[in-house]
PDB file of N, CA and C in Angstrom:
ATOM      1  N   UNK A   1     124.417-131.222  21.637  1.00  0.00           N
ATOM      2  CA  UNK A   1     124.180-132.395  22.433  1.00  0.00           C
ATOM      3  C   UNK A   1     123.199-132.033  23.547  1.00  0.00           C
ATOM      4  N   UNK A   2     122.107-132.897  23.484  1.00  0.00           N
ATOM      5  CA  UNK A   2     121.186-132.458  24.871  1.00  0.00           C
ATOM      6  C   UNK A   2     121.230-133.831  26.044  1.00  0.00           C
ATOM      7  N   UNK A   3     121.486-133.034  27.126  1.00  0.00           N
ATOM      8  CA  UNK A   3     121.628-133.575  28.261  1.00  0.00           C
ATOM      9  C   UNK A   3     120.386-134.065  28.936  1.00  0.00           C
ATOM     10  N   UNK A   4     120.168-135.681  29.699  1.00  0.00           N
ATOM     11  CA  UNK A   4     119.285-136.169  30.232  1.00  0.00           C
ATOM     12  C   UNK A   4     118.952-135.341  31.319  1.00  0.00           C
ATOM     13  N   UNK A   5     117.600-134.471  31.675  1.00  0.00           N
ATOM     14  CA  UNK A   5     117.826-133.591  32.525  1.00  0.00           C
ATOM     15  C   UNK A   5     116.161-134.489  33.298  1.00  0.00           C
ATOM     16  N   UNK A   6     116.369-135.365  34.575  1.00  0.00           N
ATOM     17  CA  UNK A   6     115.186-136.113  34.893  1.00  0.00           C
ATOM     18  C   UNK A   6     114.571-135.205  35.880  1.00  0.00           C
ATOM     19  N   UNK A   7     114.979-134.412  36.505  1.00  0.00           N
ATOM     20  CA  UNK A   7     113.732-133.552  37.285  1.00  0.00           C
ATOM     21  C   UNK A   7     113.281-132.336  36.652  1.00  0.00           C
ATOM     22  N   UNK A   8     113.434-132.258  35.281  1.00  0.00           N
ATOM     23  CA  UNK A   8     112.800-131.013  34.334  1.00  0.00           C
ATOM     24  C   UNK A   8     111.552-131.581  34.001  1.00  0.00           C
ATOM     25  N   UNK A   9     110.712-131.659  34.909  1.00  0.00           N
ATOM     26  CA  UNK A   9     109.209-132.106  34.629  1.00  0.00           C
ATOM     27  C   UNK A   9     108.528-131.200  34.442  1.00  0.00           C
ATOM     28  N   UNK A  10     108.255-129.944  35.641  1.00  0.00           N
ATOM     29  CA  UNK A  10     107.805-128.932  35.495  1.00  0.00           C
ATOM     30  C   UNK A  10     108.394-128.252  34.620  1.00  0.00           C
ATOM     31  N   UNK A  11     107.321-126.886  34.232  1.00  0.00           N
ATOM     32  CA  UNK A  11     107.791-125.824  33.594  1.00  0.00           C
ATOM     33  C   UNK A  11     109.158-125.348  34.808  1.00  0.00           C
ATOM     34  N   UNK A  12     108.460-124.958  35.683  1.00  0.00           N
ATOM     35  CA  UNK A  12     109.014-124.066  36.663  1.00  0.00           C
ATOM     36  C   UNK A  12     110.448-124.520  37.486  1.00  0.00           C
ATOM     37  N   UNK A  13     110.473-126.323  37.240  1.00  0.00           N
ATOM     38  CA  UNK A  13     111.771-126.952  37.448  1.00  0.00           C
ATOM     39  C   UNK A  13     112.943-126.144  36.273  1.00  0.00           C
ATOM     40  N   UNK A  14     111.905-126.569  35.041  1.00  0.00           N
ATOM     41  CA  UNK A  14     113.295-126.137  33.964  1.00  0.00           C
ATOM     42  C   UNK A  14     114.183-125.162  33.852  1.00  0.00           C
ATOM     43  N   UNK A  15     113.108-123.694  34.157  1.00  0.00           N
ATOM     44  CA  UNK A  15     113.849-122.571  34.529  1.00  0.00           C
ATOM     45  C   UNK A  15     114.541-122.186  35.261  1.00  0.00           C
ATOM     46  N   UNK A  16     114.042-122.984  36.553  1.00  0.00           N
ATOM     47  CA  UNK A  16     115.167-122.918  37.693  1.00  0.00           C
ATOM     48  C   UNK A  16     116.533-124.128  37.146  1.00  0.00           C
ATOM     49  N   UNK A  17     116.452-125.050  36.655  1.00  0.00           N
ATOM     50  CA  UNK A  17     117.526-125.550  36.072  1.00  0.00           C
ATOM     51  C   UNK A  17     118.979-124.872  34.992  1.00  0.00           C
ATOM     52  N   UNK A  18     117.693-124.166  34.319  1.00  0.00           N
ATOM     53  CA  UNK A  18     118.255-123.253  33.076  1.00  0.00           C
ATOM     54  C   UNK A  18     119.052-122.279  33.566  1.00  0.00           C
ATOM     55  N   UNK A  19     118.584-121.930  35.051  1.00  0.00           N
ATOM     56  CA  UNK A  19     119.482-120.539  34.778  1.00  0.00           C
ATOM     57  C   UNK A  19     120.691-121.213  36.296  1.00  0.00           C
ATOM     58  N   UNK A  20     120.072-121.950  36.664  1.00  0.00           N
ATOM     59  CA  UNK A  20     121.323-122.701  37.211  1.00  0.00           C
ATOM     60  C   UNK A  20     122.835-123.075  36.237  1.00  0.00           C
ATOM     61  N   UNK A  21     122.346-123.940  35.375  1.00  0.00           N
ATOM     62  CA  UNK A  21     123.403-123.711  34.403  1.00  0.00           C
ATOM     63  C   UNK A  21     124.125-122.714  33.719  1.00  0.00           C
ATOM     64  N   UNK A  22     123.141-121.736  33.109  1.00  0.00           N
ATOM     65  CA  UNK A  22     123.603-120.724  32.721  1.00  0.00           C
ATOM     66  C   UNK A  22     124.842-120.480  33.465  1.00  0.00           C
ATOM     67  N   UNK A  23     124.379-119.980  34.747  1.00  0.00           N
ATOM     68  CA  UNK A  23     125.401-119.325  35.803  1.00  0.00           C
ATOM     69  C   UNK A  23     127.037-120.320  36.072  1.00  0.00           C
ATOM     70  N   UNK A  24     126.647-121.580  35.794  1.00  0.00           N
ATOM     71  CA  UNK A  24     127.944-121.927  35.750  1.00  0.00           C
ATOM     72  C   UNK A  24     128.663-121.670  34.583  1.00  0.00           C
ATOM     73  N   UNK A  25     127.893-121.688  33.737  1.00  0.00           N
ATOM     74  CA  UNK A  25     128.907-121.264  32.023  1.00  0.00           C
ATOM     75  C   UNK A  25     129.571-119.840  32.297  1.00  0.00           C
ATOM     76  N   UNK A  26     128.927-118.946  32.921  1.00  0.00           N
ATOM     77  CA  UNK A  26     129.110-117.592  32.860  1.00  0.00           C
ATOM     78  C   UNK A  26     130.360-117.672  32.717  1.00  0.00           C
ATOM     79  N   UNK A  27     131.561-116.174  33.064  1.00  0.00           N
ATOM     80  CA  UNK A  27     132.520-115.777  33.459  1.00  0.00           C
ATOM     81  C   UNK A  27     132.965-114.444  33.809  1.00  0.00           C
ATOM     82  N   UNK A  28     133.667-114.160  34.472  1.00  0.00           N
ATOM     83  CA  UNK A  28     134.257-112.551  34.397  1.00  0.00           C
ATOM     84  C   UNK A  28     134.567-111.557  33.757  1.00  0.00           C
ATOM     85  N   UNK A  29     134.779-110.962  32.986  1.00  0.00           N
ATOM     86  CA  UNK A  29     135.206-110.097  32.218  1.00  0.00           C
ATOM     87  C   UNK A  29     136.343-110.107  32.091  1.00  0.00           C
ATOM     88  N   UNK A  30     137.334-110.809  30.788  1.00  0.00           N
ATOM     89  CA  UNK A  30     138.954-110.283  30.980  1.00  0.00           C
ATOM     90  C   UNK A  30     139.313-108.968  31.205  1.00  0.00           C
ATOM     91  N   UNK A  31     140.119-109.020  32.016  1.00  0.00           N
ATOM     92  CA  UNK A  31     140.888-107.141  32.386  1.00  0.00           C
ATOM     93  C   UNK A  31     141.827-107.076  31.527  1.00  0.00           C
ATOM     94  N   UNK A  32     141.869-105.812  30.804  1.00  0.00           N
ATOM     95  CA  UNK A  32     142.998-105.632  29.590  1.00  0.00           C
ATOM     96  C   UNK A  32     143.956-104.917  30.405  1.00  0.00           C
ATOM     97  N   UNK A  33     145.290-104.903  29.728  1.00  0.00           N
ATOM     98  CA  UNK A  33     146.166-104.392  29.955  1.00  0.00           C
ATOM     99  C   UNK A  33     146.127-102.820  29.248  1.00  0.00           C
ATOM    100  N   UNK A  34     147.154-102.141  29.903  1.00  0.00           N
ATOM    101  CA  UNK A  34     147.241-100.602  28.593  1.00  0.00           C
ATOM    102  C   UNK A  34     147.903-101.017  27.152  1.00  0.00           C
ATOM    103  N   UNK A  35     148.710-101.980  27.115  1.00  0.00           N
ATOM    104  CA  UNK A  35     149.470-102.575  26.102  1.00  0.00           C
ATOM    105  C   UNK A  35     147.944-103.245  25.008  1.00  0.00           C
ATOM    106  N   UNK A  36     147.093-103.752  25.227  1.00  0.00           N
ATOM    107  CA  UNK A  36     146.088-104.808  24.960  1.00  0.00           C
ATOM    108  C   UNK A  36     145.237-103.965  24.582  1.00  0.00           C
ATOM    109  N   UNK A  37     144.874-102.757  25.186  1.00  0.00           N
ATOM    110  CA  UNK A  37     144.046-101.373  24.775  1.00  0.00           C
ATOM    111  C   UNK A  37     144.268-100.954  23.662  1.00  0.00           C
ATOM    112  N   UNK A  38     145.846-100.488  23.995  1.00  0.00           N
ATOM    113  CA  UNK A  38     146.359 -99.818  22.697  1.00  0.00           C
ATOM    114  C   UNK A  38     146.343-100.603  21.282  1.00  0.00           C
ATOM    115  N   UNK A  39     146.437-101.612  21.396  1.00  0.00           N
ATOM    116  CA  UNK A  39     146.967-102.781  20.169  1.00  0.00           C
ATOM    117  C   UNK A  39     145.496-102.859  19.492  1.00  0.00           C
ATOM    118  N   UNK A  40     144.006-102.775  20.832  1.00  0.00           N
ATOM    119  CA  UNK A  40     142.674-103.246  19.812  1.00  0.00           C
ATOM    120  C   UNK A  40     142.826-101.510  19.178  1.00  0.00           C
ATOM    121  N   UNK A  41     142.998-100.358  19.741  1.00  0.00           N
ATOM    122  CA  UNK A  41     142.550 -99.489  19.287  1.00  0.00           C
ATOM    123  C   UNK A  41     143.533 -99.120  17.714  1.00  0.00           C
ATOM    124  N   UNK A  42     144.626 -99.150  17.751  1.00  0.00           N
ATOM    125  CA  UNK A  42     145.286 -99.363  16.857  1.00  0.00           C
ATOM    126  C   UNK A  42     145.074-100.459  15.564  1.00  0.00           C
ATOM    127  N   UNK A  43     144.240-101.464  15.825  1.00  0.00           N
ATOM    128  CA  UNK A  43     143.305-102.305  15.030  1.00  0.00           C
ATOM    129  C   UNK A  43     141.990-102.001  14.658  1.00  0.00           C
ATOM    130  N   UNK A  44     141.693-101.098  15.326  1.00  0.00           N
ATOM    131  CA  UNK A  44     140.275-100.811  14.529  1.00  0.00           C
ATOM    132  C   UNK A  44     140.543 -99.592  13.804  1.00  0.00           C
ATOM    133  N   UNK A  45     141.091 -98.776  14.441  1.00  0.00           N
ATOM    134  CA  UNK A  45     141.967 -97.574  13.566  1.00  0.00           C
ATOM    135  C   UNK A  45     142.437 -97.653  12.085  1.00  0.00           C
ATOM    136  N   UNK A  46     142.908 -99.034  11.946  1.00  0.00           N
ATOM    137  CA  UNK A  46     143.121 -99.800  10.418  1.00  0.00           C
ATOM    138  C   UNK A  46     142.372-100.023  10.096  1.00  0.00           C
ATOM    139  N   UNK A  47     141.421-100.820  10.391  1.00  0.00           N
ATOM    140  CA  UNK A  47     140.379-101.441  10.048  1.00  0.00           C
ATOM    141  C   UNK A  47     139.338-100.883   9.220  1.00  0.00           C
ATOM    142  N   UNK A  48     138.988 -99.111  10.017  1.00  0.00           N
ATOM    143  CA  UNK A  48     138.283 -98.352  10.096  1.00  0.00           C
ATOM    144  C   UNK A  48     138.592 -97.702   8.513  1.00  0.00           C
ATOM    145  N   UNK A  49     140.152 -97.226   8.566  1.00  0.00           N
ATOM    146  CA  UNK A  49     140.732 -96.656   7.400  1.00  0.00           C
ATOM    147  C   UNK A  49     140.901 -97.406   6.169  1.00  0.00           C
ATOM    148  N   UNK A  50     141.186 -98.944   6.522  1.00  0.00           N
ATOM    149  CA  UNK A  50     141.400 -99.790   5.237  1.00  0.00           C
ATOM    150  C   UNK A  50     140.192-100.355   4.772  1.00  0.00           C
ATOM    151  N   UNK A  51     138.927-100.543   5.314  1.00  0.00           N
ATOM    152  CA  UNK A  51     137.361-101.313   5.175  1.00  0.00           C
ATOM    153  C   UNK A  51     137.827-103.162   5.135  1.00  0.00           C
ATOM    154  N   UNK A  52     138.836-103.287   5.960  1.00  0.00           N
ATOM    155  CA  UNK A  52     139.071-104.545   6.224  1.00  0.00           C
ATOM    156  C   UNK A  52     138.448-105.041   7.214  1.00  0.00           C
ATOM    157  N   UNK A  53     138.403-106.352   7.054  1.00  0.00           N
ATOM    158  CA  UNK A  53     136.750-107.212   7.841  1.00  0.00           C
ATOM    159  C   UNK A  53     137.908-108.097   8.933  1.00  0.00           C
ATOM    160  N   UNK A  54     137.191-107.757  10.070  1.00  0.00           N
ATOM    161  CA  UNK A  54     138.206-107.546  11.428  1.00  0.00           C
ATOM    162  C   UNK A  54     137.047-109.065  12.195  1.00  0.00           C
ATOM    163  N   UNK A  55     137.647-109.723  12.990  1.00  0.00           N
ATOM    164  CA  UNK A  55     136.955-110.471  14.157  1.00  0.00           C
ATOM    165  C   UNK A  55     136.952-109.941  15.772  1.00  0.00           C
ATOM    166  N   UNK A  56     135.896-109.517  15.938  1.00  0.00           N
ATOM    167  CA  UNK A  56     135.641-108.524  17.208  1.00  0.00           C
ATOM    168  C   UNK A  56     134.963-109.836  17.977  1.00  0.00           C
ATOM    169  N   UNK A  57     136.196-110.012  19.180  1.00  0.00           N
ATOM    170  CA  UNK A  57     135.372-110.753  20.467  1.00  0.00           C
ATOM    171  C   UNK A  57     135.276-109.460  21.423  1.00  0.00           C
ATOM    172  N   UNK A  58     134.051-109.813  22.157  1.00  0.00           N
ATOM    173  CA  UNK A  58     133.827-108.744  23.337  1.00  0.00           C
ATOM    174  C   UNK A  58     132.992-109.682  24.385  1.00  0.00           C
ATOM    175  N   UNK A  59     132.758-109.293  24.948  1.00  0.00           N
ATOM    176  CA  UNK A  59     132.226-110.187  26.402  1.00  0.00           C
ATOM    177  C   UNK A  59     130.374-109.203  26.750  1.00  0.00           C
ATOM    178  N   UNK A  60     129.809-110.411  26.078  1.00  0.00           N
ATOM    179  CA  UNK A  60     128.715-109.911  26.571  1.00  0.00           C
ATOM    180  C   UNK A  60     127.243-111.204  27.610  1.00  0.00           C
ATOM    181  N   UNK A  61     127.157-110.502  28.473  1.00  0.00           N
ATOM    182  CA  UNK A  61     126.603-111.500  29.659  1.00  0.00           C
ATOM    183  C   UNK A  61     127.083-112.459  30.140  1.00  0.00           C
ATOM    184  N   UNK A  62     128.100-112.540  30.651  1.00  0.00           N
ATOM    185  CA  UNK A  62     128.805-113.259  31.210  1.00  0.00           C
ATOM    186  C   UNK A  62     129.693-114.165  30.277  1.00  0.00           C
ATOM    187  N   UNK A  63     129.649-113.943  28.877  1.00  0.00           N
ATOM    188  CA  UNK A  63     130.612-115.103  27.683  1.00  0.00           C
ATOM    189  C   UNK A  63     130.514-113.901  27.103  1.00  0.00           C
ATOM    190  N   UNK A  64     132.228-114.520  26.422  1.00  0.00           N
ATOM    191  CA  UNK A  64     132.685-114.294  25.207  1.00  0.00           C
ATOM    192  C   UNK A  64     132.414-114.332  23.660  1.00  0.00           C
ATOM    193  N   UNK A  65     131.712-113.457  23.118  1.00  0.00           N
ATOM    194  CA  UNK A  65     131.421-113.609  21.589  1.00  0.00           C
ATOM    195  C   UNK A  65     132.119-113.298  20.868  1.00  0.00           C
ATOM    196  N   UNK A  66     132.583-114.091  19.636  1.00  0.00           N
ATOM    197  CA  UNK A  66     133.097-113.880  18.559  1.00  0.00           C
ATOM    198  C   UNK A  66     132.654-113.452  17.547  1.00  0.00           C
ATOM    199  N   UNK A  67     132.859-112.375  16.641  1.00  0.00           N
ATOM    200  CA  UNK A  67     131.619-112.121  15.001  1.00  0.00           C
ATOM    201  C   UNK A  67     132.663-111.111  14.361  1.00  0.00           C
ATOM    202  N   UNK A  68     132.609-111.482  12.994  1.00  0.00           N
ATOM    203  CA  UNK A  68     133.155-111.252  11.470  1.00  0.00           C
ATOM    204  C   UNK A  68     132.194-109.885  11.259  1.00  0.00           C
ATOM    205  N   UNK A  69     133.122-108.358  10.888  1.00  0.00           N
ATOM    206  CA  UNK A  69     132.281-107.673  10.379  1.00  0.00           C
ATOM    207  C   UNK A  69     133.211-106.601   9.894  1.00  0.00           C
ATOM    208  N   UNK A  70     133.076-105.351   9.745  1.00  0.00           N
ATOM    209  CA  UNK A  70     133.683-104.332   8.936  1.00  0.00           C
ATOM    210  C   UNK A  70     133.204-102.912  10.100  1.00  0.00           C
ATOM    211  N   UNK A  71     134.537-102.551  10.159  1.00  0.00           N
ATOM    212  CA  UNK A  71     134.218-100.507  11.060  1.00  0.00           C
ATOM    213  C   UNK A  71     133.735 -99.767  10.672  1.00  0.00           C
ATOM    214  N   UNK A  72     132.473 -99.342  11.100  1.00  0.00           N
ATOM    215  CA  UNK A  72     131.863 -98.419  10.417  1.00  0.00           C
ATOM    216  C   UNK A  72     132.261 -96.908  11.137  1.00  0.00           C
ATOM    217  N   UNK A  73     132.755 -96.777  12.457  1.00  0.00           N
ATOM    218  CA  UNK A  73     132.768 -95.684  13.078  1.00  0.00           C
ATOM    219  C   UNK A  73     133.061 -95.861  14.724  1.00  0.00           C
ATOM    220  N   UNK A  74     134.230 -94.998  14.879  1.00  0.00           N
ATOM    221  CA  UNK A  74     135.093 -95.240  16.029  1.00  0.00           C
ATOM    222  C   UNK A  74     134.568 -93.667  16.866  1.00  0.00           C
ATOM    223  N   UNK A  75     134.229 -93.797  18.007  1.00  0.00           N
ATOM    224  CA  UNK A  75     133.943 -92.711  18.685  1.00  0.00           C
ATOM    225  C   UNK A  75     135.076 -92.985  20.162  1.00  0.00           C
ATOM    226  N   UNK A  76     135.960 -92.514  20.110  1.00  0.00           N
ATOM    227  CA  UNK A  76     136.797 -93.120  21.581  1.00  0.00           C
ATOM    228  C   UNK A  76     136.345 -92.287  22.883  1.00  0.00           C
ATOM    229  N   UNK A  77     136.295 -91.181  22.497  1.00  0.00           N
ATOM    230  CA  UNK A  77     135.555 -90.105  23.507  1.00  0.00           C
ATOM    231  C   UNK A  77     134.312 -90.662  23.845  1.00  0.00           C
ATOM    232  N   UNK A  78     133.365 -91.034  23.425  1.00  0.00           N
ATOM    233  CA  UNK A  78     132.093 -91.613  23.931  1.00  0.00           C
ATOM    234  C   UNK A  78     131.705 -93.106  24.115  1.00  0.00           C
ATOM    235  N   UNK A  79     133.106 -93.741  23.940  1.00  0.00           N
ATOM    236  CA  UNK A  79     133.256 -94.994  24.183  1.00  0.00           C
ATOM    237  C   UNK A  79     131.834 -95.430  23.170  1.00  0.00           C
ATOM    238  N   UNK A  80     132.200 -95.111  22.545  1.00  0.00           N
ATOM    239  CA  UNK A  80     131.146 -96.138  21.251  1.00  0.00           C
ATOM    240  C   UNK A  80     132.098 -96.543  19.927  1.00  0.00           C
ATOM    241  N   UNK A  81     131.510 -97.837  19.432  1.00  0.00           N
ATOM    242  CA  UNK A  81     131.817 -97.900  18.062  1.00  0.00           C
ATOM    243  C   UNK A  81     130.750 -98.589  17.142  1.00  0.00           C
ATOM    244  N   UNK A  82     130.789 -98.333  16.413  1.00  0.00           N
ATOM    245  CA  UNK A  82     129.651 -99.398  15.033  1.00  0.00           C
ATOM    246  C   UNK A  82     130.269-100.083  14.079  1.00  0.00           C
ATOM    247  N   UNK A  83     129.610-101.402  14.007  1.00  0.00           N
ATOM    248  CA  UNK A  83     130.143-102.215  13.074  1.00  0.00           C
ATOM    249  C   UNK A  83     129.080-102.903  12.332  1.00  0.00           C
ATOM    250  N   UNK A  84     129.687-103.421  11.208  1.00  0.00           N
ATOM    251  CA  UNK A  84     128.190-103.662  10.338  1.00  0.00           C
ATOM    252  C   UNK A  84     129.074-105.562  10.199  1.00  0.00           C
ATOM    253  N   UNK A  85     127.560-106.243  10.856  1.00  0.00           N
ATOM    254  CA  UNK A  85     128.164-107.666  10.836  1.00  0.00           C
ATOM    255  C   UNK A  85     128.098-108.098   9.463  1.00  0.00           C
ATOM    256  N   UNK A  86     128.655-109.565   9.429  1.00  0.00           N
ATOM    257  CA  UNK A  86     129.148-110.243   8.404  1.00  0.00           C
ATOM    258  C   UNK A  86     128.250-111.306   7.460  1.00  0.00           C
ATOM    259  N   UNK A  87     127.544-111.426   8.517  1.00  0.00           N
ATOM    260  CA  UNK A  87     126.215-112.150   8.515  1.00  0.00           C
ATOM    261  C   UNK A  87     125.024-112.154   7.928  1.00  0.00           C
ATOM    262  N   UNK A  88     124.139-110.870   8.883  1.00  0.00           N
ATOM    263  CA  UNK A  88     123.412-109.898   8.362  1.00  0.00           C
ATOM    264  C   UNK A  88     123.534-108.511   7.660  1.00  0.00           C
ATOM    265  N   UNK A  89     124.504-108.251   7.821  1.00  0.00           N
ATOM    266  CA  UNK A  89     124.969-106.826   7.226  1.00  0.00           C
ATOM    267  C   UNK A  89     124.288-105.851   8.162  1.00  0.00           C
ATOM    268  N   UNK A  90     124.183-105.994   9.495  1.00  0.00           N
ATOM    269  CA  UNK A  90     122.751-105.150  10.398  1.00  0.00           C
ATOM    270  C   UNK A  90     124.230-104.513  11.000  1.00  0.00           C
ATOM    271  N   UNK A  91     123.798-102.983  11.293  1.00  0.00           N
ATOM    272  CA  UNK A  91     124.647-102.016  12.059  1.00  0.00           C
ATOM    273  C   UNK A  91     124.676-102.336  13.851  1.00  0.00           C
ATOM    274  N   UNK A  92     125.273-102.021  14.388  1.00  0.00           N
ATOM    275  CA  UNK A  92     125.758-102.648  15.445  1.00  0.00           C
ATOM    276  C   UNK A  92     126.314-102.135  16.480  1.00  0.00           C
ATOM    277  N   UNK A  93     125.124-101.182  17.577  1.00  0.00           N
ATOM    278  CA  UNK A  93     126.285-100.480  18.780  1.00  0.00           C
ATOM    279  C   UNK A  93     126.914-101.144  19.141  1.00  0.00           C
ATOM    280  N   UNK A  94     128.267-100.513  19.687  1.00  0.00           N
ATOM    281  CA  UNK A  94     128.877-101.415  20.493  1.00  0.00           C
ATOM    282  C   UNK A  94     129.697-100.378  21.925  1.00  0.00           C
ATOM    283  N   UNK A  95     130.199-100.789  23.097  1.00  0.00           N
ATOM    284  CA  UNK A  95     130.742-100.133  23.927  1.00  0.00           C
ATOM    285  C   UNK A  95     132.433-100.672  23.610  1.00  0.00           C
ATOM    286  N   UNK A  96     133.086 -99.621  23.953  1.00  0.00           N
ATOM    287  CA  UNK A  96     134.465-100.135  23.407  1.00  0.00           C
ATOM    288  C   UNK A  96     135.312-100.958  24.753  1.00  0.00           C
ATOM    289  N   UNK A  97     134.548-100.315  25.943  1.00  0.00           N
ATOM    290  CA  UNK A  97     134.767-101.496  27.592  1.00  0.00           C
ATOM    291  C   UNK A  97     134.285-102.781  27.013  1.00  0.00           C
ATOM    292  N   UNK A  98     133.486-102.633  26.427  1.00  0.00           N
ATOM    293  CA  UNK A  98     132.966-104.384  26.129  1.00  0.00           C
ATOM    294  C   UNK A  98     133.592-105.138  24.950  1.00  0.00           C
ATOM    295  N   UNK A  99     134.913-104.903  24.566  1.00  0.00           N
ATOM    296  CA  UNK A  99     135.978-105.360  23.398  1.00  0.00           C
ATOM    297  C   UNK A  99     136.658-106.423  24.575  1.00  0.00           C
ATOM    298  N   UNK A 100     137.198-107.237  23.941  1.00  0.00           N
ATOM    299  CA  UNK A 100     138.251-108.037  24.904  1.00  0.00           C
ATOM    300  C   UNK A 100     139.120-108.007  23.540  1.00  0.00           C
ATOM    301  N   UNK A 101     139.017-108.285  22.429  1.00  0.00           N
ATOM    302  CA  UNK A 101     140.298-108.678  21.576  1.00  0.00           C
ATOM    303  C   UNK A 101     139.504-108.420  19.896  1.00  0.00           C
ATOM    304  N   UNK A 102     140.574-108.199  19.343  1.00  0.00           N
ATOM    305  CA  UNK A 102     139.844-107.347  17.780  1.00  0.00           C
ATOM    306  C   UNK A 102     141.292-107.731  16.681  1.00  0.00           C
ATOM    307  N   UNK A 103     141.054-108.585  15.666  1.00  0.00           N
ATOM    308  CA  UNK A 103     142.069-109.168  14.795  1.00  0.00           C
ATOM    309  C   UNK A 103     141.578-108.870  13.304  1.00  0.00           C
ATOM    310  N   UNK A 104     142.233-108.480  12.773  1.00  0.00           N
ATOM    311  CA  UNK A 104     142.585-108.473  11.210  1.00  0.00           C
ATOM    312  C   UNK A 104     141.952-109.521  10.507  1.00  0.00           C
ATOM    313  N   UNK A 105     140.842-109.949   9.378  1.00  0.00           N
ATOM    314  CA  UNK A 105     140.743-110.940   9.061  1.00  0.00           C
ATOM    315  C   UNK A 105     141.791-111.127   7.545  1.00  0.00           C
TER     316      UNK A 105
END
């Protein structure tokens, strides 16, 4: 749905509009619990071992993303992991601070 936006005349209005909005969509980062830690890491741990196709939300720029993909490789010591999406099949750093929630598909 696009919104009547009447002082986006200029270029230079829009952008300043654009990221006005943006900033209200944004949000915080959920804070996990140790309970909430343990449960994603224990899910990708399966995931990893069974090649079952998991839904990884993580929080990136201020929102929450959701995406369908498969574990390719859990590094907990270097806070990395890779996943190969569902989509494109394209490999995929990821930081494991930047997980909010990770489910079984």
């Amino acid at each position: 749905m696009k919104k009547w936006r009447p002082f986006a005349t200029l270029p230079e209005q829009y952008i300043g509009l654009q990221k006005i909005i943006n900033n209200q969509v944004e949000g915080a980062q959920p804070v996990l619990t140790e309970e909430q830690m343990e449960q994603i890491n224990f899910t990708l741990i399966e995931a990893l071992h069974t090649n079952k196709q998991v839904y990884l939300t993580y929080y990136k720029q201020g929102q929450c993303i959701t995406e369908a993909g498969f574990i390719q490789f859990v590094d907990s010591l270097g806070d990395l992991f890779i996943f190969i999406d569902d989509v494109f099949e394209l490999k995929n750093k990821m930081r494991l601070s930047e997980l909010v929630d990770v489910r079984l598909a």
